[in-house]
Protein backbone atom coordinates (compact mmCIF):
# COMPACT_ATOMS: atom_id res chain seq x y z
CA UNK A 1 19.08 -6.17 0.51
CA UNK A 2 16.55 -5.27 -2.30
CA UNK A 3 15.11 -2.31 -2.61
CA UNK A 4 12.00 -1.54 -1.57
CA UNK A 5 9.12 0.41 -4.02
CA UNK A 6 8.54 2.68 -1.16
CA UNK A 7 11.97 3.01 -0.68
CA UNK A 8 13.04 4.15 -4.64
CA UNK A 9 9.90 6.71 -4.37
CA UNK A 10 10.74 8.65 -0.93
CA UNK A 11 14.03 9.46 -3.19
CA UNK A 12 11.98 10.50 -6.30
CA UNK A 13 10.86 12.99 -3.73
CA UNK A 14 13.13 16.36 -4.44
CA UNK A 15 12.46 15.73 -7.99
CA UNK A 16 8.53 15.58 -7.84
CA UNK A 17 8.03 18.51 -4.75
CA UNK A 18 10.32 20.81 -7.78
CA UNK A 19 8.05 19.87 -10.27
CA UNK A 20 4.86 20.38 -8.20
CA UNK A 21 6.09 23.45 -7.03
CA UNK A 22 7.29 24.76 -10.76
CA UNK A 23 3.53 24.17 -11.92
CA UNK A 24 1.66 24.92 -9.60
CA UNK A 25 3.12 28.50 -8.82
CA UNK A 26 1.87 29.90 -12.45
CA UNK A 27 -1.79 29.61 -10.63
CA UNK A 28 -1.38 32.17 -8.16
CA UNK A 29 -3.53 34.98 -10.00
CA UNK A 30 -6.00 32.34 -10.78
CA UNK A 31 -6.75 30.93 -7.18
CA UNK A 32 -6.67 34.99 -5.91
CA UNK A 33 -9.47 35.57 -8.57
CA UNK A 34 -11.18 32.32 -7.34
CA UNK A 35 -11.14 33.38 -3.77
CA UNK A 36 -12.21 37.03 -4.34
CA UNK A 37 -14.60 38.01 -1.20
CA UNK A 38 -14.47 34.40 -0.06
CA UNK A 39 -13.73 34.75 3.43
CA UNK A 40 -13.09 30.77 4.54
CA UNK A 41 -11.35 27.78 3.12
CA UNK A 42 -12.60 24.74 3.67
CA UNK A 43 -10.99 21.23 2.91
CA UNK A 44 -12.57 18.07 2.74
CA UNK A 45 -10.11 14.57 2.11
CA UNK A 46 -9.28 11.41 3.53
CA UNK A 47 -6.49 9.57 4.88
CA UNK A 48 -3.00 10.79 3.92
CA UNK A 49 -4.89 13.43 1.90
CA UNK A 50 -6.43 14.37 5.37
CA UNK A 51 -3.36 14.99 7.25
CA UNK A 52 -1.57 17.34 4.11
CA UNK A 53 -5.34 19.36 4.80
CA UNK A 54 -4.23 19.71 8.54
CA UNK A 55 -1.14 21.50 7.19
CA UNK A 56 -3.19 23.49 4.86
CA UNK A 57 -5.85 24.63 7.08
CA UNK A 58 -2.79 25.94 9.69
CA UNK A 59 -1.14 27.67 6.85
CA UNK A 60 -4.23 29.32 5.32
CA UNK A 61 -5.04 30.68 8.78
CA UNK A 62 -1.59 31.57 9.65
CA UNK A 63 -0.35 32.72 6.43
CA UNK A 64 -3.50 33.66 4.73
CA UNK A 65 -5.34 35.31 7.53
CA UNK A 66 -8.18 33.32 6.31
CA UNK A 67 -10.61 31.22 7.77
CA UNK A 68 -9.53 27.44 7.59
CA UNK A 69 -11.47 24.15 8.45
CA UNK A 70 -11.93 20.71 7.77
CA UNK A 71 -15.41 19.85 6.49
CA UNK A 72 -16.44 16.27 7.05
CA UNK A 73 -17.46 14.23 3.82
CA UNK A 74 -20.00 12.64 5.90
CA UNK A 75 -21.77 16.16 6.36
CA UNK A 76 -22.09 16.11 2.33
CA UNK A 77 -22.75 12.17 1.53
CA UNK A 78 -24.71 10.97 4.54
CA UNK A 79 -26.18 14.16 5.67
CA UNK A 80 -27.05 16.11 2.90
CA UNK A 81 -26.64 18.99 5.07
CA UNK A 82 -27.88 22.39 3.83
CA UNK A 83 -25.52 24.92 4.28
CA UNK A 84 -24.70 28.05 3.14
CA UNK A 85 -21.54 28.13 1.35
CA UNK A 86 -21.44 31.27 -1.09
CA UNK A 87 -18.24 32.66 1.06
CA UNK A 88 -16.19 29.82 0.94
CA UNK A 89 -13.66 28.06 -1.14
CA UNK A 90 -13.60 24.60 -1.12
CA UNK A 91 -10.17 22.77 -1.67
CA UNK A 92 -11.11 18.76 -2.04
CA UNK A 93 -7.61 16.75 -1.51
CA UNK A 94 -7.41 13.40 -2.94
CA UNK A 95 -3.95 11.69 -4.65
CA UNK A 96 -5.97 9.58 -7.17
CA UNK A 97 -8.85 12.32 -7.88
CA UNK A 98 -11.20 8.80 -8.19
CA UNK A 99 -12.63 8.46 -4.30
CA UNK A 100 -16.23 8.63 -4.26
CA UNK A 101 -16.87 10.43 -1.12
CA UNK A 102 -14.76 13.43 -2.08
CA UNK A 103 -15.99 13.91 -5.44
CA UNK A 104 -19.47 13.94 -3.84
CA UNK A 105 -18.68 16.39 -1.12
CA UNK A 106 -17.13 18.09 -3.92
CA UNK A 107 -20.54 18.21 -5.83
CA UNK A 108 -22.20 19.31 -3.13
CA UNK A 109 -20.18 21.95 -1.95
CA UNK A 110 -20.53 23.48 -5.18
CA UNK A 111 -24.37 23.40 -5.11
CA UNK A 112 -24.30 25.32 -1.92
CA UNK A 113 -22.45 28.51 -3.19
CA UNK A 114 -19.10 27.05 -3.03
CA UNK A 115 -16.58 27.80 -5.08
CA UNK A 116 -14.17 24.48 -5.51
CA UNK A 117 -10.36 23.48 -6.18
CA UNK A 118 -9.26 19.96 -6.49
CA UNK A 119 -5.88 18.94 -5.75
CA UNK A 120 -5.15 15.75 -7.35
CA UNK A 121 -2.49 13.92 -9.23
CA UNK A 122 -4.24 13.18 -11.82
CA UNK A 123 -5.63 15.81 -14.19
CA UNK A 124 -7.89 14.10 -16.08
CA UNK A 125 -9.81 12.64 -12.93
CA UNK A 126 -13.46 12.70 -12.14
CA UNK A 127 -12.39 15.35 -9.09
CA UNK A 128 -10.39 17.34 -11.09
CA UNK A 129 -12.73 17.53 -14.06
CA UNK A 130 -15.58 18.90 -12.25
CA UNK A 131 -13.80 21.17 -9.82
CA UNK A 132 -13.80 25.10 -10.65
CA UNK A 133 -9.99 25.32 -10.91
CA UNK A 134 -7.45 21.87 -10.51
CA UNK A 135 -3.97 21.89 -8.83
CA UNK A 136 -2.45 18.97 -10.46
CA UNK A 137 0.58 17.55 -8.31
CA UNK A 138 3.48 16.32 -10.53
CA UNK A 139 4.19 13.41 -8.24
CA UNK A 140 4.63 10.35 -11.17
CA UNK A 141 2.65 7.58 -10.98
CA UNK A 142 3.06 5.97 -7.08
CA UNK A 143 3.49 2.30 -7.40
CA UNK A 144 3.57 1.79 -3.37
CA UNK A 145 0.44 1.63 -1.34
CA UNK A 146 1.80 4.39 1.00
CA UNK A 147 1.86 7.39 0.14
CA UNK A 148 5.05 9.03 -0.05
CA UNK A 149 5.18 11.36 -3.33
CA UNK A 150 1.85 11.77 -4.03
CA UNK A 151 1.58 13.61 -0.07
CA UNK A 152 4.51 16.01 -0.40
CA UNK A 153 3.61 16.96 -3.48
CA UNK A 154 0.19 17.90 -1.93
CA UNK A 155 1.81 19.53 0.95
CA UNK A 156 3.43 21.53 -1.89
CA UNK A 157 0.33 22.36 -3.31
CA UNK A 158 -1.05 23.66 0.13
CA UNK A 159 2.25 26.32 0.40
CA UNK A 160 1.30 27.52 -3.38
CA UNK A 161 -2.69 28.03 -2.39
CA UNK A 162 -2.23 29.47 0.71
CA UNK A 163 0.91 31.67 -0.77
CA UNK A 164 -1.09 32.58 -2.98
CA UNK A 165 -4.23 34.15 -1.09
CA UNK A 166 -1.89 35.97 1.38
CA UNK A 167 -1.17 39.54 1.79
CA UNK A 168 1.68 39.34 -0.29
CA UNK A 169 1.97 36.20 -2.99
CA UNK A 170 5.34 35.04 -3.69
CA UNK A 171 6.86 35.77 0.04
CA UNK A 172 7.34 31.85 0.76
CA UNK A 173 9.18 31.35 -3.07
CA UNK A 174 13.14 31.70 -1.41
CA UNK A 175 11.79 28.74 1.35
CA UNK A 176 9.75 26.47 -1.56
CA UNK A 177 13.10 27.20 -3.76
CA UNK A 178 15.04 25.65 -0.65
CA UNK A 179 12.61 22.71 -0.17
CA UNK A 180 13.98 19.74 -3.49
CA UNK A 181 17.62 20.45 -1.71
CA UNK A 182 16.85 19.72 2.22
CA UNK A 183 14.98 16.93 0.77
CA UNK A 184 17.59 15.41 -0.89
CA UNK A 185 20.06 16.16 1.83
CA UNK A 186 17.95 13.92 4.39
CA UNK A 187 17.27 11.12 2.20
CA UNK A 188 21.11 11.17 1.55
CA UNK A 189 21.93 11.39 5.75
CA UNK A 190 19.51 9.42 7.36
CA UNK A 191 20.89 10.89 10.43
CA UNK A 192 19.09 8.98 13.07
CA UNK A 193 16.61 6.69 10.78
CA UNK A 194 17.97 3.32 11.80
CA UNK A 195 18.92 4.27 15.65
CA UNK A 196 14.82 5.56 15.30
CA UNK A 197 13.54 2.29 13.50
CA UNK A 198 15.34 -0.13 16.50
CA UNK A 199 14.02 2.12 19.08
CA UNK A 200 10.14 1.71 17.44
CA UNK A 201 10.54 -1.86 17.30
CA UNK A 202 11.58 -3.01 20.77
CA UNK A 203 7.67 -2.01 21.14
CA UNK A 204 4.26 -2.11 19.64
CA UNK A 205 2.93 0.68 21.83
CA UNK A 206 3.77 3.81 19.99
CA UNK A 207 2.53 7.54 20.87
CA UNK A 208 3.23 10.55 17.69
CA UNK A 209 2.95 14.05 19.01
CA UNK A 210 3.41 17.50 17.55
CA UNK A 211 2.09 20.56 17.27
CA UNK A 212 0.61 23.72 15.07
CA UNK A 213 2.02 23.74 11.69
CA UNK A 214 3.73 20.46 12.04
CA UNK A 215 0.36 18.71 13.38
CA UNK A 216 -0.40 17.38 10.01
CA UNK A 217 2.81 15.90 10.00
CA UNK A 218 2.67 13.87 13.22
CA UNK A 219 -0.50 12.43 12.29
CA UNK A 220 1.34 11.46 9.13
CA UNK A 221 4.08 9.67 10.86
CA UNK A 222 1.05 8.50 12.78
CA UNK A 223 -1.16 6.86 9.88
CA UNK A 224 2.32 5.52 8.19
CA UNK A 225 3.36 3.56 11.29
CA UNK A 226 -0.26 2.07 11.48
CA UNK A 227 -0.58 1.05 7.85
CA UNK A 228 2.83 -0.17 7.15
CA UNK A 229 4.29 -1.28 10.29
CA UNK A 230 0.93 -3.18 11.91
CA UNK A 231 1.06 -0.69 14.84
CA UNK A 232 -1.75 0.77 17.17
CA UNK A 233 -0.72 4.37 17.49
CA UNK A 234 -2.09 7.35 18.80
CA UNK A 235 -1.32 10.48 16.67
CA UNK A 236 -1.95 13.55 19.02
CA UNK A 237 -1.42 17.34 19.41
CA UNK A 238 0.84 17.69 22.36
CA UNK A 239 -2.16 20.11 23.75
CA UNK A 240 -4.49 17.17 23.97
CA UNK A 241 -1.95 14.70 25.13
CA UNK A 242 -1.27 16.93 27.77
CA UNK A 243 -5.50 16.71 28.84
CA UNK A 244 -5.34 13.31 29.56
CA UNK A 245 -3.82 10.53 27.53
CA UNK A 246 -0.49 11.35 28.93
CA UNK A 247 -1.64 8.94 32.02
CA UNK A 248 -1.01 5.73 29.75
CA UNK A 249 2.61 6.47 28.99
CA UNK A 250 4.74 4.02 30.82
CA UNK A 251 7.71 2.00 30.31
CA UNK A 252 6.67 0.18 27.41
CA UNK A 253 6.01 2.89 25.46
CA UNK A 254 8.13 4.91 22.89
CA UNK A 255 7.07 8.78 21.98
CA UNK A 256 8.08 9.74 18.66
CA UNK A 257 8.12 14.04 18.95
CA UNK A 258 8.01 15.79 15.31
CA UNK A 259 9.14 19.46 15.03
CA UNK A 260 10.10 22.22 13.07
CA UNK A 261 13.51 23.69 13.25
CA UNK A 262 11.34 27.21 14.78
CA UNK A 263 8.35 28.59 15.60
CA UNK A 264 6.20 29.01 18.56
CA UNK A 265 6.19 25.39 19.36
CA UNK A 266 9.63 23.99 19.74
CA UNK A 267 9.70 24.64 23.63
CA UNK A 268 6.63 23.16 24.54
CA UNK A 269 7.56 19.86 22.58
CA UNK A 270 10.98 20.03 24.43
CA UNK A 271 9.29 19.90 27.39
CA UNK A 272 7.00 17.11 26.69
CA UNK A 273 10.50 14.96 25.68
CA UNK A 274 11.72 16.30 28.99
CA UNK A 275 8.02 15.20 30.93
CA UNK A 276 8.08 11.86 29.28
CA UNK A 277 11.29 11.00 30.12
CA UNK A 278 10.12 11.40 33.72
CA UNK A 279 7.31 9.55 33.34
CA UNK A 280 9.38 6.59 32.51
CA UNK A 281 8.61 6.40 28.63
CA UNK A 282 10.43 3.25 26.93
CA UNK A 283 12.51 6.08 24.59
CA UNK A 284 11.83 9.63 22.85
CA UNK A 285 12.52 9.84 19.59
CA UNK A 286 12.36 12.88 18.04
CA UNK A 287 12.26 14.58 14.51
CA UNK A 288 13.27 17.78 13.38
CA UNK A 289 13.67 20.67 16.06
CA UNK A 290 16.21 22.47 17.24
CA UNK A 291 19.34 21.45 19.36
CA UNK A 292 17.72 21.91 22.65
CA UNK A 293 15.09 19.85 21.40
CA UNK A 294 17.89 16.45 20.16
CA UNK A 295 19.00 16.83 23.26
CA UNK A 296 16.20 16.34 25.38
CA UNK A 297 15.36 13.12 23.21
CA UNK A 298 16.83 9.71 23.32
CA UNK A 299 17.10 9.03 19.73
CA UNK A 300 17.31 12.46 17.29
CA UNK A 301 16.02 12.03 14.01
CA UNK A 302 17.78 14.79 11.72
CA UNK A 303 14.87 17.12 10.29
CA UNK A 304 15.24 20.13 7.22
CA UNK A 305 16.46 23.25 7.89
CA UNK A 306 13.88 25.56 6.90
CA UNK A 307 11.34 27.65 8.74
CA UNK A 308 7.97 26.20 10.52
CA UNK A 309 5.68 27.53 7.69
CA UNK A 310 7.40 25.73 5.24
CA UNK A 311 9.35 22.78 6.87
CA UNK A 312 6.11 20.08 6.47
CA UNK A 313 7.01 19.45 2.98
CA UNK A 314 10.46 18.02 4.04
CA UNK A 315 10.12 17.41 7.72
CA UNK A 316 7.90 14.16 7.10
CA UNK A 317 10.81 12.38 4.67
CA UNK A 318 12.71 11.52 7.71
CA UNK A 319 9.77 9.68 9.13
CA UNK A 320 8.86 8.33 5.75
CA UNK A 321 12.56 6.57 5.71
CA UNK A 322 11.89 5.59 9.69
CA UNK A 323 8.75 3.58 9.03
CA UNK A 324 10.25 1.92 5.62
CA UNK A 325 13.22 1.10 7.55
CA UNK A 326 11.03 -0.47 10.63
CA UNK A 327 8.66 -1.95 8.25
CA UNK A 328 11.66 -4.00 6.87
CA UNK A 329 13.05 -4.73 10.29
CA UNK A 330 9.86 -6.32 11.70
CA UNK A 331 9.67 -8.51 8.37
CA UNK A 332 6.50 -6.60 6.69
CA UNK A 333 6.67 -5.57 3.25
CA UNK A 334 6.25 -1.25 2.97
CA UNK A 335 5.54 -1.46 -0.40
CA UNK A 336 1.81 -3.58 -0.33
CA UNK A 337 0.34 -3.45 3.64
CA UNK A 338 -1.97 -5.89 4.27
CA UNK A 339 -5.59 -5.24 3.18
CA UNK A 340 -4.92 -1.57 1.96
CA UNK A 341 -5.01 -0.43 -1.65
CA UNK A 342 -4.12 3.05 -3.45
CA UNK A 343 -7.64 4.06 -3.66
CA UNK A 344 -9.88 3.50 -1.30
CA UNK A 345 -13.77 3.83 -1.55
CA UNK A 346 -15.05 5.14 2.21
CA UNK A 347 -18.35 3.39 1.74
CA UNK A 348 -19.07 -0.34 -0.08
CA UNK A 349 -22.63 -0.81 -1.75
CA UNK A 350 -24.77 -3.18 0.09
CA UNK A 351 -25.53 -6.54 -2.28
């Protein structure tokens, strides 16, 4: 069997989050001096981009003690919404630093008071140009449409910012320092990526669900099973599932549970495994957790052993090699999905 693109750049993956995390770290007293008496972050992005913001807003809260949103671009570009903005950072997320909307919002942020950061992968892009202070990922060029690389390596950048304006920089280095290794150990394993890819694709109806830290994640899995495989999902916080769209799970669904190793949220995803099994779901399939947690699911998808704060930046590979392997299985090609390109422009110009 060929290789797929996607495929050769999930493995590039321990390589590019060390690189990331090597250059970015120098920053540190830079993005503190940047932040001084700013008392929010907020991050605007899109797509992919959107979902490592998720895992940044969390961690900035969390870790940070900050306040952490997620500012529309619409509120900027269609809008034009005056807001005060001289205690805020804002962080604008986007892998090719070239789509229109964010460098806008961008723009505009900074007119309002804002102070700005772009993290990109490309330094010498429009975003990162005109942003205050650039966090340039060290992903490599990404040849495949979905982004693999190019969104740990922004997840990276997210633990390094929000390390950063903590209470006490450096405390997550010994966990980032961990991070290239558990990486490589689960693209090595697979443990549970094929049993996981036959399970998805004895259905199209698909529901991702996590939690907290790991929210962005799910969503992630989410977006990647939409785009690459051809399939509806919902992507939801366990929380909201749980207020409602828990009624449509049946027997021709399949839940596919993401979660961290520890934290606060491991038991209440166990019991959602546990609640869906009762509710006659098609299969569970879950990623990452603990042992209670593989053994309340059908199918256990072997996730990094790190802790919840840091665990995004690897706990999303073994979904990554789930949807490539699925992708392949259902005769679609992961590398080019239909009608989607690496940069994509929100809006089109009217003729």
């Amino acid at each position: 069997m060929t290789e797929t693109t996607m495929a050769r750049e999930i493995a590039e993956q321990p390589d590019a989050l060390a690189r990331t995390i090597e250059s970015l770290r120098p920053l540190r007293s830079d993005l503190r001096s940047l932040a001084d008496q700013r008392r929010a972050v907020l991050f605007v992005a899109r797509g992919s981009s959107d979902n490592a913001a998720v895992y940044g807003r969390y961690l900035v809260e969390v870790h940070a003690g900050l306040r952490g949103g997620l500012s529309a671009p619409s509120v900027a570009t269609h809008y034009h919404a005056d807001l005060d903005l001289s205690d805020a950072v804002v962080v604008s997320v986007s892998q090719s630093g070239e789509t229109g909307e964010i460098i806008e919002a961008q723009q505009w942020a900074s007119e309002h008071g804002a102070r700005t950061i772009a993290v990109t992968n490309d330094g010498g892009s429009a975003l990162a140009q005109a942003a205050d202070l650039a966090m340039i990922t060290q992903a490599g060029r990404e040849l495949a449409v979905p982004a693999t690389k190019s969104y740990t390596a922004q997840l990276a950048a997210m633990a390094v910012l929000a390390d950063a304006l903590s209470p006490k920089p450096g405390s997550l280095d010994a966990d980032l320092d961990r991070v290239p290794g558990e990486v490589q150990r689960l693209i090595d394993g697979r443990a549970g990526v094929d049993g996981a890819a036959e399970r998805l694709a004895s259905t199209p109806d698909v529901l991702v669900s996590g939690r907290g830290i790991t929210f962005g994640t799910a969503l992630e899995a989410a977006l990647k099973l939409e785009e690459t495989c051809l399939r509806p999902v919902r992507g939801l916080s366990y929380a909201d599932l749980r207020h409602g769209p828990i009624a449509v799970v049946d027997d021709e669904h399949v839940a596919l549970l993401v979660s961290a190793a520890d934290g606060p949220m491991v038991a209440g995803l166990t019991e959602l495994a546990h609640d869906l099994r009762r509710r006659g779901a098609a299969a569970t399939v879950g990623i990452g957790g603990d042992s209670t947690f593989a053994a309340a699911v059908d199918v256990a998808v072997a996730g990094p052993d790190l802790p919840e704060l840091v665990s995004p930046l690897a706990l999303v590979v073994p979904a990554q090699l789930t949807v490539e392997a699925l992708a392949r299985r259902l005769g679609l090609n992961p590398d080019a999905p239909r009608g989607l390109s690496k940069v994509t422009q929100t809006d089109t110009a009217p003729e």
